[in-house]
Protein backbone atom coordinates (compact mmCIF):
# COMPACT_ATOMS: atom_id res chain seq x y z
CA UNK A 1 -17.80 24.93 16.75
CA UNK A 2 -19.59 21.99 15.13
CA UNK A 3 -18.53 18.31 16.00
CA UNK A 4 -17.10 17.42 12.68
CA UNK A 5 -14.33 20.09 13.31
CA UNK A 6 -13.83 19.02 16.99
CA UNK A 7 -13.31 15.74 15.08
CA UNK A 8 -11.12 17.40 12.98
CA UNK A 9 -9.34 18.82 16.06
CA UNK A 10 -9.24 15.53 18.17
CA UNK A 11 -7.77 13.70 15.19
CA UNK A 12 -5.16 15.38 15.18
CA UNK A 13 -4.54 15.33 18.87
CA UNK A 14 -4.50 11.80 18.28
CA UNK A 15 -1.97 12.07 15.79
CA UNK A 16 -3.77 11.70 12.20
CA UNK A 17 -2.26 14.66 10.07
CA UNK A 18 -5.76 14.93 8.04
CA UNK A 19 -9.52 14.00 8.77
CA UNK A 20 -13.17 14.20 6.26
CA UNK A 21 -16.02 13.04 6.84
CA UNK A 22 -18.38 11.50 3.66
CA UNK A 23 -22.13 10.44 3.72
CA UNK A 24 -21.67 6.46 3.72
CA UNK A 25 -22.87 5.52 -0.33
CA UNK A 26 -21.77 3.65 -2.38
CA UNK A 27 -18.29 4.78 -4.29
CA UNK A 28 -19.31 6.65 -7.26
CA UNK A 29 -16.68 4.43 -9.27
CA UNK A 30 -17.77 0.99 -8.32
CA UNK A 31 -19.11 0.54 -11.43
CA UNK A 32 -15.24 0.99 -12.92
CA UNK A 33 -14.20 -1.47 -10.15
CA UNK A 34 -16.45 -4.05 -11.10
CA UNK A 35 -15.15 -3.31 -14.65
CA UNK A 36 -11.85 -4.10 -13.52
CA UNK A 37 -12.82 -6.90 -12.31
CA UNK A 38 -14.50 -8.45 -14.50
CA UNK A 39 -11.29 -7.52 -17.06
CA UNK A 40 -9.31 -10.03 -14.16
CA UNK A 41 -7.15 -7.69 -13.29
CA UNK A 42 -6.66 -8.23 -9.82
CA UNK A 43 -4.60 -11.45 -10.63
CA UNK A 44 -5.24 -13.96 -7.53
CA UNK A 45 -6.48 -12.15 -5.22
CA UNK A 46 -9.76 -13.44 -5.15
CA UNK A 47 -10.88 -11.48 -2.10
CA UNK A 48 -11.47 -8.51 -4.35
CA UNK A 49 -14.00 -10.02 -6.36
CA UNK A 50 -15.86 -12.33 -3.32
CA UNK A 51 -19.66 -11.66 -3.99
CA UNK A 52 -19.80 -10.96 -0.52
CA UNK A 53 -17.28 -8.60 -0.36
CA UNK A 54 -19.03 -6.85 -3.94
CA UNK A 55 -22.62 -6.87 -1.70
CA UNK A 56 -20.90 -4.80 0.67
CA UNK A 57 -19.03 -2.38 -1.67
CA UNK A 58 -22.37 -1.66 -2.97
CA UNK A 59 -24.47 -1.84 0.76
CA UNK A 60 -22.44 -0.26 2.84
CA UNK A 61 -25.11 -1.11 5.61
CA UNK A 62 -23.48 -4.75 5.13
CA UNK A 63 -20.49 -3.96 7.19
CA UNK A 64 -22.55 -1.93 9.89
CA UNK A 65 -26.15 -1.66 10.21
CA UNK A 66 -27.52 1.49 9.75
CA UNK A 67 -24.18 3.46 8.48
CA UNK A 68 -24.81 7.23 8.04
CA UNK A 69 -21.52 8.38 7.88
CA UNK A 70 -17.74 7.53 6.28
CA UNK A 71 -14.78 9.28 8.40
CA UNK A 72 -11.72 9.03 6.51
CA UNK A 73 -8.17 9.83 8.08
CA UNK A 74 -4.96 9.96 6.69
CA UNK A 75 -1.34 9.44 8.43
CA UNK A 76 1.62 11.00 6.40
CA UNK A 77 4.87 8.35 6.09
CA UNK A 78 7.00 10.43 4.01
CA UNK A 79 10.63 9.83 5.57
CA UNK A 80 13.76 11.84 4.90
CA UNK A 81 15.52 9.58 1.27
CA UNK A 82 18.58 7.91 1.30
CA UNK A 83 21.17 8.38 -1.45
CA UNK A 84 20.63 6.93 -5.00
CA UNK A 85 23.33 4.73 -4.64
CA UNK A 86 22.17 2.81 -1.48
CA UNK A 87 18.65 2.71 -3.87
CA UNK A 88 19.63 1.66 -6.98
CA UNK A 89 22.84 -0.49 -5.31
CA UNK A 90 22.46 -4.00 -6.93
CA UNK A 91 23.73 -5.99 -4.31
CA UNK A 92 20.62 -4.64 -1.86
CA UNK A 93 17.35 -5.49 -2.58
CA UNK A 94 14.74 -2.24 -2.44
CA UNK A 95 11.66 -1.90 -0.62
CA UNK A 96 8.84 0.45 -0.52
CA UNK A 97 8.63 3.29 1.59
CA UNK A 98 5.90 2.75 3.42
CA UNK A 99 7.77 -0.41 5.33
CA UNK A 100 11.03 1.37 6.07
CA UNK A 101 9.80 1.25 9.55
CA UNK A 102 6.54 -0.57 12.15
CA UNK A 103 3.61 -1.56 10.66
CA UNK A 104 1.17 0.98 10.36
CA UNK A 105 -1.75 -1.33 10.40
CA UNK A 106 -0.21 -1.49 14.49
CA UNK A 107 0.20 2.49 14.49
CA UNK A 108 -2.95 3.71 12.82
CA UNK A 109 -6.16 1.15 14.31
CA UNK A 110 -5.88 2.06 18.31
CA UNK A 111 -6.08 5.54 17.72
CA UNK A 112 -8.76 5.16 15.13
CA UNK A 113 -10.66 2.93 17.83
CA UNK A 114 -9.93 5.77 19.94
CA UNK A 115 -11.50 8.81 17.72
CA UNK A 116 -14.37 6.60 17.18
CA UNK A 117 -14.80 6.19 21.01
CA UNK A 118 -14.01 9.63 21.38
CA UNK A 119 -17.16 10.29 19.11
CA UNK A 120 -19.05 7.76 20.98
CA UNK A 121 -18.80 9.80 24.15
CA UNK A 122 -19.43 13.30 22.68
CA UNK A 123 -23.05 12.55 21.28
CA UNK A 124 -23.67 10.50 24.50
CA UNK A 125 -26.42 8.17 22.16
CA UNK A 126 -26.49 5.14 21.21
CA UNK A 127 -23.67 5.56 18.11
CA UNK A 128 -21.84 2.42 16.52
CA UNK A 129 -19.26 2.10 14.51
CA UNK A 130 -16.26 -0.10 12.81
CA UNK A 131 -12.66 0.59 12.61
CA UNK A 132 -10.70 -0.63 9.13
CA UNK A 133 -6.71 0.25 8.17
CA UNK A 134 -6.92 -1.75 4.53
CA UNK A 135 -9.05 -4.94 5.71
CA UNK A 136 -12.95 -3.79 4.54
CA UNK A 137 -14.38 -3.71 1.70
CA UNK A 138 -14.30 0.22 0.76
CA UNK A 139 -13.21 1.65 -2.29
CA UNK A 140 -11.10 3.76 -0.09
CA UNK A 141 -9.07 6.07 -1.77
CA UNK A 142 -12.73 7.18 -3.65
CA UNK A 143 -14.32 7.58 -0.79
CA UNK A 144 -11.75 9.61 0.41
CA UNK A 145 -11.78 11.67 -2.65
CA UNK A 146 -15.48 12.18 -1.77
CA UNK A 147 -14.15 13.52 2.08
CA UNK A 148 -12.71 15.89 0.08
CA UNK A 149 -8.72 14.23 1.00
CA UNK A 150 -7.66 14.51 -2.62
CA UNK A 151 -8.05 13.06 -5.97
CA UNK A 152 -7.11 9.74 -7.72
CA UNK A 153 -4.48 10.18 -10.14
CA UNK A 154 -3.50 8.70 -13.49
CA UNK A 155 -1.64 6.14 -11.17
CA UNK A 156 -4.17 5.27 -9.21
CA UNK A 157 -2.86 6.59 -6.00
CA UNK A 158 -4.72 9.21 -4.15
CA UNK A 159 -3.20 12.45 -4.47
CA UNK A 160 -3.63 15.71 -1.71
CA UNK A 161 -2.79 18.51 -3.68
CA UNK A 162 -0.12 20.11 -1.12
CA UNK A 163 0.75 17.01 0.56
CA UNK A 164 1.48 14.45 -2.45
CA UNK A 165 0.45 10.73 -2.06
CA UNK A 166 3.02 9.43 0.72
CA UNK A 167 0.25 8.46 3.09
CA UNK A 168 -1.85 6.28 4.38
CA UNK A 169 -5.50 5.76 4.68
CA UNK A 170 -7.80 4.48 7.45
CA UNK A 171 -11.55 5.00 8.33
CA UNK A 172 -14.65 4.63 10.41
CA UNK A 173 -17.95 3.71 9.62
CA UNK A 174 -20.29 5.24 11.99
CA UNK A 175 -24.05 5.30 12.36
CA UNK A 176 -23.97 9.15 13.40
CA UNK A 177 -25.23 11.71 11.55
CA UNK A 178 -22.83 14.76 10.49
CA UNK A 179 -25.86 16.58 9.03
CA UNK A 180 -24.87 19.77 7.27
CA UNK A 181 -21.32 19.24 8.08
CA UNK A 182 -20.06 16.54 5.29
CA UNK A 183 -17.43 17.70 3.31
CA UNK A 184 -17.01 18.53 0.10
CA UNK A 185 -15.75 16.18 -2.89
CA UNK A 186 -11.93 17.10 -4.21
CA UNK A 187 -12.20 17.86 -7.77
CA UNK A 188 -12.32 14.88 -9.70
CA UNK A 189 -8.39 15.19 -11.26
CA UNK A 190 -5.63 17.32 -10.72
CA UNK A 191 -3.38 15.40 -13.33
CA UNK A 192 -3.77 17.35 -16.41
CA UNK A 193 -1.53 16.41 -19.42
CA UNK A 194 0.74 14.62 -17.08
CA UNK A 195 1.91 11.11 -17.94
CA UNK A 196 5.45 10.64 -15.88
CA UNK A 197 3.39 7.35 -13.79
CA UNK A 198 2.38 6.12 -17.02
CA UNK A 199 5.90 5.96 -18.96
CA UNK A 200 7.79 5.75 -15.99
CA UNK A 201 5.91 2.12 -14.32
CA UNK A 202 8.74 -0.10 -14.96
CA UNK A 203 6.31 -3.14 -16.40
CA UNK A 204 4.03 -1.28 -18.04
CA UNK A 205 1.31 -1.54 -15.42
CA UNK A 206 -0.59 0.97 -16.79
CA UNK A 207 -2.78 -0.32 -19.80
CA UNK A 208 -4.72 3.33 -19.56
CA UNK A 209 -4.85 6.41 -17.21
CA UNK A 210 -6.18 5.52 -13.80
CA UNK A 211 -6.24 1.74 -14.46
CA UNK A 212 -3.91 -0.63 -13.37
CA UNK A 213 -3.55 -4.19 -13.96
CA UNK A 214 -2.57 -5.58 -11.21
CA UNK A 215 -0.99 -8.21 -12.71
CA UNK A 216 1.78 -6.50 -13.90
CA UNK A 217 2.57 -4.23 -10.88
CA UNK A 218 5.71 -4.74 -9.51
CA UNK A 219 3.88 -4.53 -5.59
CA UNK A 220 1.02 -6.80 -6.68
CA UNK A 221 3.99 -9.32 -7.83
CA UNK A 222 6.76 -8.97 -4.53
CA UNK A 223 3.44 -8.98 -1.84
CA UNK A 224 -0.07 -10.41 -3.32
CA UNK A 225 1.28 -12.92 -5.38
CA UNK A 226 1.57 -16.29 -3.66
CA UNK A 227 2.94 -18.13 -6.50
CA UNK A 228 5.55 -18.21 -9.36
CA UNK A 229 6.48 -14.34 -10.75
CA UNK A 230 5.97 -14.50 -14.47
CA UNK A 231 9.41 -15.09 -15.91
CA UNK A 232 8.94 -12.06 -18.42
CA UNK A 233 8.22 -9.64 -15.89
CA UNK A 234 11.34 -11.16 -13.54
CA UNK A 235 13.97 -8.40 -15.85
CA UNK A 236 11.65 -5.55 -15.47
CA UNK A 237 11.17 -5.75 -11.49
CA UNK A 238 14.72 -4.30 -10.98
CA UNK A 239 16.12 -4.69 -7.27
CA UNK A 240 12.76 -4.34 -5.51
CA UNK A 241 11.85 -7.18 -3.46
CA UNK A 242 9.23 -5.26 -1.59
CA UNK A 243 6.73 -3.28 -3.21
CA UNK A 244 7.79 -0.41 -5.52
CA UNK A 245 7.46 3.63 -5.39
CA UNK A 246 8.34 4.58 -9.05
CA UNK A 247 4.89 6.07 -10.14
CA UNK A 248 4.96 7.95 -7.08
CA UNK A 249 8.24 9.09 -7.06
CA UNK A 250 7.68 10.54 -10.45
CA UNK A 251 4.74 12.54 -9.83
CA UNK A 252 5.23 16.02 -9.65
CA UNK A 253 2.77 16.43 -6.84
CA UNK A 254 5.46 14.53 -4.79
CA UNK A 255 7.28 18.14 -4.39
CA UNK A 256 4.68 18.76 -2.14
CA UNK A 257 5.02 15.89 0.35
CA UNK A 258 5.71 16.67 4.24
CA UNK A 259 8.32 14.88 6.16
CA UNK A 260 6.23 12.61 8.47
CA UNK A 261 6.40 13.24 12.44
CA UNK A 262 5.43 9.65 13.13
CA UNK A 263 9.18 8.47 13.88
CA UNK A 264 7.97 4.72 14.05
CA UNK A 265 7.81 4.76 9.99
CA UNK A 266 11.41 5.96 10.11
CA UNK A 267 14.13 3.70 8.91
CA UNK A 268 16.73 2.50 11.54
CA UNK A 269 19.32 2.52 9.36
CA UNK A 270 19.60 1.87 5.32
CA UNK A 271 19.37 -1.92 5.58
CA UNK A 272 15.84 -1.37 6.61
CA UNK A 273 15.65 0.55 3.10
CA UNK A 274 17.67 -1.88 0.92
CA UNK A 275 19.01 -4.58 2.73
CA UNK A 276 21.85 -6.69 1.19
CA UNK A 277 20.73 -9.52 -0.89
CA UNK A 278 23.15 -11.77 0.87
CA UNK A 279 21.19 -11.32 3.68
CA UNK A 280 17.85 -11.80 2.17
CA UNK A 281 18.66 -14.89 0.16
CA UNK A 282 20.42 -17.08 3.22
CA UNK A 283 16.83 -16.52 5.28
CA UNK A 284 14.88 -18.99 7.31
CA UNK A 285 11.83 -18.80 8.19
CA UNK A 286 12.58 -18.59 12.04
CA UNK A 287 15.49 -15.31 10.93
CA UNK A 288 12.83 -13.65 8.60
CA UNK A 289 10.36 -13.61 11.68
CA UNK A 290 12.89 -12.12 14.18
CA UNK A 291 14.28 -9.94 11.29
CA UNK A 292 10.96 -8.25 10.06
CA UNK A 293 8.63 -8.73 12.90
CA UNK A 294 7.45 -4.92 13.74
CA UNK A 295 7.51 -4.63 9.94
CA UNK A 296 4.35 -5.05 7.42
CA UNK A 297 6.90 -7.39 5.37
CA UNK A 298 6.66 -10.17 8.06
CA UNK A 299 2.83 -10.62 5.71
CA UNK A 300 4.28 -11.97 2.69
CA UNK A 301 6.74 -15.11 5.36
CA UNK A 302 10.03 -16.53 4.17
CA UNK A 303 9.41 -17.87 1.37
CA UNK A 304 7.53 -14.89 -0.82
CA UNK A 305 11.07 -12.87 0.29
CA UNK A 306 13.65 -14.78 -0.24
CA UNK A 307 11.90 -15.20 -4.07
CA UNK A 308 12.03 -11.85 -4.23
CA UNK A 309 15.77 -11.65 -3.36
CA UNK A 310 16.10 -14.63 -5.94
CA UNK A 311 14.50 -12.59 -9.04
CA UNK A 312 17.24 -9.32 -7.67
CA UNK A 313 20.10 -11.00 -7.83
CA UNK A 314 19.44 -12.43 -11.18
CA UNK A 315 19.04 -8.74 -12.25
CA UNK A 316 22.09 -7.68 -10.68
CA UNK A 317 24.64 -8.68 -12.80
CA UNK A 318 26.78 -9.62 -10.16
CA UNK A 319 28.27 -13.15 -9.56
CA UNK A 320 28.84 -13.05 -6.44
CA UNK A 321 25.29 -14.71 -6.14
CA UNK A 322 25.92 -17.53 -7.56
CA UNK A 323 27.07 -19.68 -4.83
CA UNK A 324 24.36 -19.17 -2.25
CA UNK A 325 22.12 -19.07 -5.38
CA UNK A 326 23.13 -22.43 -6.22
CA UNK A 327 22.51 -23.86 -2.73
CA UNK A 328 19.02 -22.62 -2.73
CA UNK A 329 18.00 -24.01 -6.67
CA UNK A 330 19.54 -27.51 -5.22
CA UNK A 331 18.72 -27.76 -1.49
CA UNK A 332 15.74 -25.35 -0.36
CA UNK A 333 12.77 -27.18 0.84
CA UNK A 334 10.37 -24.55 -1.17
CA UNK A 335 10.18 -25.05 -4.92
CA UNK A 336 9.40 -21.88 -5.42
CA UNK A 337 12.17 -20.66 -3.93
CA UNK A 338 14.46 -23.07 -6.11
CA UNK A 339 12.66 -22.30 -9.18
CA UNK A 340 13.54 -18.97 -8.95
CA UNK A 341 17.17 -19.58 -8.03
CA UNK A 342 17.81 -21.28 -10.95
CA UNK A 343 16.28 -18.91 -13.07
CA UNK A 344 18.32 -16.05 -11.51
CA UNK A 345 21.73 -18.39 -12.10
CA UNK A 346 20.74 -18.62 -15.61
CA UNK A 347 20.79 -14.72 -15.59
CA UNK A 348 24.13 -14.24 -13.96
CA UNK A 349 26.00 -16.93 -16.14
């Protein structure tokens, strides 16, 4: 057997559910990125379009010297789904499935530091690498595409063909040489006629197939976005105060998805899948910590949150709000926070 499919093998061992291996180029749709950037729609986070960050996207030798070689692994997250009316309950406040349970940045980088080591000891040579779960600067989910892990659909999300788009993504760069045994490129789309992302994206995120302005993406505006959420968008974001799974729940590739044996990205109970917004709204910074600490949510602090919770219970209809609304519009030390409090109390009255 060749290395790349004791790789393959080992990954697994390790507990990745899928593994390819790319030559280390260039993304064959950075031009498209820089596109999109240039069009500003990656909102505030300036990160994305850091020249240094660009130099690397288009070098990967930038990040490590010398890069041959792009191993790409993917970890499935799909849970079993609670019941529509724990979802779509406007008293709870919904969050994404991919942080029903610990952070996978804290599952997924030891055991790709492990592979990679792994690798290191097989060719017994002088091999480097680097280890990245969402921090470099890769066009991932295209370079994926090129390891032959599936293709990018209409919503942007990578999509495996009999596993859906409920997973996540990590890779190492490596200086080793796979020679003859790169994989092949998926197909470039598997989406036909299909627009269900497109009509479905509650805020119309979605100016074209397989572009997304960020700025109007519900995830972009509960996570990325440090400051005020547009007030026009605030109706349209629903209950979600985390993130947002519509154009992937939609997709009919979806069928496909395998229940996850990672039990870490399982929910303890449904408050870890919509918790109640009069829990949310009455948090401080040191009950947010202790509350969401194994979670990727403890990212976006107290503050981001409990804005979230604000804009939800403005679009809940429900009253019931308004008093611990009202403290937080006249007494919270954020003014974001209050801002949005009195914009939701406007809504409920």
């Amino acid at each position: 057997m060749s290395l790349a499919t004791d790789l393959k093998r080992k990954a697994t061992e390790v507990g990745f559910n899928r593994l390819g291996i790319t030559l280390a180029q260039p993304s064959p749709t950075l031009g498209a990125y820089f596109d999109w950037i240039e069009a500003q729609m990656h909102g505030k986070m300036g990160y994305l379009a850091r020249e240094d960050r660009q130099v690397r996207r288009n070098d990967l030798n930038f990040i490590l010297p010398g890069v041959n070689s792009l191993i790409i692994v993917a970890l499935d997250y799909t849970t079993l789904q609670p019941p529509d009316n724990i979802v779509n309950d406007p008293l709870r406040g919904r969050i994404s499935n991919y942080a029903w349970g610990v952070d996978y940045h804290e599952v997924m980088l030891p055991r790709l530091n492990a592979l990679a080591d792994w690798l290191q000891h097989q060719v017994n040579d002088e091999v480097h690498y680097r280890s990245y779960v969402d921090t470099g600067a890769l066009l991932e989910r295209s370079h994926a595409q090129q390891a032959g892990l599936g293709f990018v659909g209409k919503n942007t999300m990578l999509i495996h063909p009999r596993r859906g788009s409920y997973f996540f993504l990590g890779e190492i760069l490596t200086t080793y040489d796979f020679g003859t045994d790169y994989d092949q490129p998926h197909r470039e789309t598997m989406c036909g006629t299909c627009t269900r992302c497109l009509i479905a994206c509650p805020t119309n995120a979605f100016p074209r197939p397989y572009v997304l302005d960020a700025r109007r993406c519900i995830s972009y505006l509960t996570i990325e976005l440090k400051d005020s959420i547009p007030e026009d968008l605030r109706p349209l974001m629903q209950n979600w105060v985390y993130g947002c799974d519509v154009c992937q729940e939609v997709c009919p590739w979806n069928r496909f998805a395998v229940q996850s044996l990672e039990t870490d990205f399982f929910p303890a109970s449904f408050d870890d899948v919509a918790p109640p917004l009069l829990e949310l709204l009455p948090l401080t910074p040191e009950t947010f910590q202790e509350r969401f600490a194994d979670s990727p949510i403890v990212r976006i602090k107290r503050e981001r949150m409990v804005r979230n919770a604000c804009v939800a219970a403005g679009n809940s209809g429900r009253k019931v709000f308004i008093p611990i609304l009202s403290q937080l519009a006249s007494g919270d030390s954020s003014e974001l926070v209050r801002e949005h409090a009195g914009w939701a109390i406007k809504q409920l009255r």
